[in-house]
Protein backbone atom coordinates (compact mmCIF):
# COMPACT_ATOMS: atom_id res chain seq x y z
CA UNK A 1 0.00 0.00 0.00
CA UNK A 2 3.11 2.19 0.18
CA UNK A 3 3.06 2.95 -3.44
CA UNK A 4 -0.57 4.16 -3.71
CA UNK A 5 -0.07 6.35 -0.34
CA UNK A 6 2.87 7.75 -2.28
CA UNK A 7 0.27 8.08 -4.78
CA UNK A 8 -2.34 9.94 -2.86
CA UNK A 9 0.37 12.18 -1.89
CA UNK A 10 1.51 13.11 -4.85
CA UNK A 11 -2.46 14.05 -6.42
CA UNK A 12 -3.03 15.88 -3.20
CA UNK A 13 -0.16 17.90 -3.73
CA UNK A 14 -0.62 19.05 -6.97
CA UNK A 15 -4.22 19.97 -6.29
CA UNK A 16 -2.40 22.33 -3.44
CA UNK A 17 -0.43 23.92 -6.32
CA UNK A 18 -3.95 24.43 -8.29
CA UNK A 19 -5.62 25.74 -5.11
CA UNK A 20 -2.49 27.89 -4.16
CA UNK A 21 -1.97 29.44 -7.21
CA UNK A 22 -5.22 30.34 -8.78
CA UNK A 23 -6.81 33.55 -7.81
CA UNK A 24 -9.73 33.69 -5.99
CA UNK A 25 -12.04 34.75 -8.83
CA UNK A 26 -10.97 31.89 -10.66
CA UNK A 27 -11.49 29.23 -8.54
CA UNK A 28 -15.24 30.39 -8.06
CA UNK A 29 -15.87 30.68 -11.47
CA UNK A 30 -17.94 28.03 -13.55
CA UNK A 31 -16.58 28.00 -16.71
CA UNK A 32 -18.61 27.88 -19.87
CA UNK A 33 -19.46 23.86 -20.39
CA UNK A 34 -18.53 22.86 -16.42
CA UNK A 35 -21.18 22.12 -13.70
CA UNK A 36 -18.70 23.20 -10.92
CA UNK A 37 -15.66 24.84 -10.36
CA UNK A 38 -11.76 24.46 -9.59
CA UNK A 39 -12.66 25.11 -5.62
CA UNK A 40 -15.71 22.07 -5.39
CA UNK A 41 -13.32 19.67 -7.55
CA UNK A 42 -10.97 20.27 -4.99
CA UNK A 43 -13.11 20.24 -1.98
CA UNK A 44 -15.01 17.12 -3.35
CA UNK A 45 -11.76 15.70 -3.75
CA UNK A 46 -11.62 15.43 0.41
CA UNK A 47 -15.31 14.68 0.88
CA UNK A 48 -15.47 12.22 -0.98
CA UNK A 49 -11.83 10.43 0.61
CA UNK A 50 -13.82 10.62 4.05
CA UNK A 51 -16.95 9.05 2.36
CA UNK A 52 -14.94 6.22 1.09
CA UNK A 53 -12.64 5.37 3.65
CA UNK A 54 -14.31 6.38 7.01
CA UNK A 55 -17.78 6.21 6.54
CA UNK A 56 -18.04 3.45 4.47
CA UNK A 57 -15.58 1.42 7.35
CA UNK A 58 -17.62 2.34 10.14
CA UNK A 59 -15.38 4.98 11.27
CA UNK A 60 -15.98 9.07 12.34
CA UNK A 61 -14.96 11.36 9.80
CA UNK A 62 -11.84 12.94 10.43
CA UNK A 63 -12.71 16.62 9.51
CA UNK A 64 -15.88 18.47 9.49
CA UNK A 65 -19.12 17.24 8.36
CA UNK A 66 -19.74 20.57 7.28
CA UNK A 67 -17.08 19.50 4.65
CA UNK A 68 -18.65 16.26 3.41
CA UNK A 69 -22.17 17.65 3.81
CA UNK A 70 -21.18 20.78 1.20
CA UNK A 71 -18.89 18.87 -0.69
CA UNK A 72 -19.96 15.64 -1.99
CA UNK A 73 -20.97 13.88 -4.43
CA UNK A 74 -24.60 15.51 -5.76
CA UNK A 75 -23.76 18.77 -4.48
CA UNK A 76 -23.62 22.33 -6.47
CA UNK A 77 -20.61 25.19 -6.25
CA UNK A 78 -20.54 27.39 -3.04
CA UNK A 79 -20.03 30.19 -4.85
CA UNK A 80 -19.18 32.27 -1.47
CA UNK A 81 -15.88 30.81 -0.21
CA UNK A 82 -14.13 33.11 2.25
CA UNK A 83 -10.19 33.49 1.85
CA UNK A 84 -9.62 31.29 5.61
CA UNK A 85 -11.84 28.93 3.80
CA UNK A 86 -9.61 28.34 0.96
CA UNK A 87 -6.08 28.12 3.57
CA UNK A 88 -8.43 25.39 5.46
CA UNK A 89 -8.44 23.29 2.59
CA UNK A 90 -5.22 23.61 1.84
CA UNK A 91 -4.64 22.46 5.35
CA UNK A 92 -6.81 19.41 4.95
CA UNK A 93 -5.76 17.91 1.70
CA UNK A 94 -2.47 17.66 3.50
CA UNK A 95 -3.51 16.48 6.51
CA UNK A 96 -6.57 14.00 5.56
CA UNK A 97 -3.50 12.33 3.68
CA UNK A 98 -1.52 11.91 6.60
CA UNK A 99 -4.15 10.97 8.76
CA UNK A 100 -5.22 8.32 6.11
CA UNK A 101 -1.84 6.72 6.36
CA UNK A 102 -1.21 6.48 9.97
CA UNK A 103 -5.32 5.00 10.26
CA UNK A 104 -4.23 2.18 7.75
CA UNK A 105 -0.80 1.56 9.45
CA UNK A 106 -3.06 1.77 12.92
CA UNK A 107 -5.75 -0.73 11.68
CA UNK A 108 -8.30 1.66 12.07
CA UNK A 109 -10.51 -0.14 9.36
CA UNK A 110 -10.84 -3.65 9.97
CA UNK A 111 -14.69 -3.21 8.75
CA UNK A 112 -16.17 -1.66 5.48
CA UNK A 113 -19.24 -1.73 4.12
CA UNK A 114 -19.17 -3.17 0.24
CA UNK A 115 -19.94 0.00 -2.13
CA UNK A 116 -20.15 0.03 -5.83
CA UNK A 117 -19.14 3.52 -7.39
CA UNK A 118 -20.49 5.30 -10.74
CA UNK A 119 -17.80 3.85 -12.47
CA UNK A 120 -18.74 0.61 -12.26
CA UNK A 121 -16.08 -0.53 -9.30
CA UNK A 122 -17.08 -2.62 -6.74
CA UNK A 123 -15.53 -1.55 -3.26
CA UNK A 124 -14.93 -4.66 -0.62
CA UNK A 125 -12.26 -3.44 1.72
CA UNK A 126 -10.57 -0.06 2.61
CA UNK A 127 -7.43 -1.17 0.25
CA UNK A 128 -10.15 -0.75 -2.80
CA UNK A 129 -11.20 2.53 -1.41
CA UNK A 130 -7.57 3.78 -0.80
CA UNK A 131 -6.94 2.36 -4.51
CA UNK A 132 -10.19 3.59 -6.08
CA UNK A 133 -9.99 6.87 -4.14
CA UNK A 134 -6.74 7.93 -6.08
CA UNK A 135 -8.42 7.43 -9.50
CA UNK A 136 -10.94 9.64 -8.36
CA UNK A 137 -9.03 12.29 -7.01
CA UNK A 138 -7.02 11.90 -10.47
CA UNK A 139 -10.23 12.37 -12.12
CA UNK A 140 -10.70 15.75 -10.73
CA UNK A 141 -7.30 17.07 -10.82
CA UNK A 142 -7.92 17.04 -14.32
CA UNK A 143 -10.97 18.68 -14.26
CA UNK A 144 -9.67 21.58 -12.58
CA UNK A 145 -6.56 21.52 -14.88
CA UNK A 146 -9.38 21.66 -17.59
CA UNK A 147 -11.09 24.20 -15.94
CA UNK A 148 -8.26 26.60 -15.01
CA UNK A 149 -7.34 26.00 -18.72
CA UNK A 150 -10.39 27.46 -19.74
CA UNK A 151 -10.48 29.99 -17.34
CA UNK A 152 -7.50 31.36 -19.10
CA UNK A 153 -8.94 31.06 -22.61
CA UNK A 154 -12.02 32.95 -21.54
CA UNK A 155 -9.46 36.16 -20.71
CA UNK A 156 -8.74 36.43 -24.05
C-alpha cells in the first residue's frame, strides 16, 4: 500500500499547487461547459476520501461534516468561499492524507461496508477505497486543470 499512499500524496499535492496558485475569482468561477468549479473539484476531492474510507468502514470522519455535507458527491458550487476557507483546505488535503496513512498503518478499518461507485467498481475493503480513491481524485485534478485551462482562454 506504500506505493498508492505515495500516490495519494503526490495528487493531493498538486491539487495544493492548483488551489495555491489560482486567484480567488478563478477558482469560483464556472466555466462555460462545467457544472462546478476548480474550488468544489478540490473540496469534493476530500469529501469524498472521508466518504470512502471512514464512513463506508464504520469509522468518524476525520474533519468536518460541514465539509462532506457541502462537498460531496450531488452537491452544487458554493459560490461564497471566504479566503480562511480556501487556507483550510489547503490544510486538509495535507492532513486528511496523513491521517489516512497512519489509520491504515493503525488498523483503524478492519470493517467496510461493500460500495459500488459510478464507475462501475465494486468496493470490498478499505485497500479498494484507498486504490479507487486515487483514481478519483485523479479524475478531478484534471478537471480543474481543464477548468483553469479554460479559465485562461475565456481572458482572451
Amino acid at each position: 500500500m506504500n506505493t498508492h499512499f505515495q500516490n495519494h500524496r503526490a495528487v493531493r499535492k498538486n491539487l495544493l499547487n492548483i488551489l495555491q496558485n489560482t486567484s480567488h475569482k478563478d477558482m469560483l468561477t464556472i466555466p462555460d461547459g462545467f457544472n462546478n468549479n476548480i474550488y468544489w473539484n478540490i473540496a469534493h476531492c476530500v469529501a469524498t476520501q472521508q466518504l470512502l474510507c471512514y464512513y463506508l468502514s464504520g469509522n468518524p470522519f476525520r474533519i468536518d461534516k460541514y465539509w462532506v455535507d457541502t462537498y460531496k458527491k450531488g452537491t452544487l458550487p458554493n459560490l461564497d468561499v471566504s479566503e480562511s476557507e480556501v487556507e483550510d483546505l489547503g490544510f486538509l488535503l495535507i492532513e486528511t492524507s496523513k491521517i489516512l496513512m497512519k489509520d491504515y498503518d493503525d488498523d483503524f478499518f478492519p470493517d467496510y461496508t461493500a460500495y459500488s461507485t459510478s464507475f462501475g467498481i465494486d468496493l470490498k475493503n478499505i485497500q479498494d477505497a484507498i486504490i479507487f480513491n486515487n483514481m478519483h481524485e485523479s479524475l478531478h485534478f484534471g478537471y480543474a486543470m481543464a477548468q483553469k485551462r479554460a479559465l485562461a482562454g475565456e481572458q482572451f
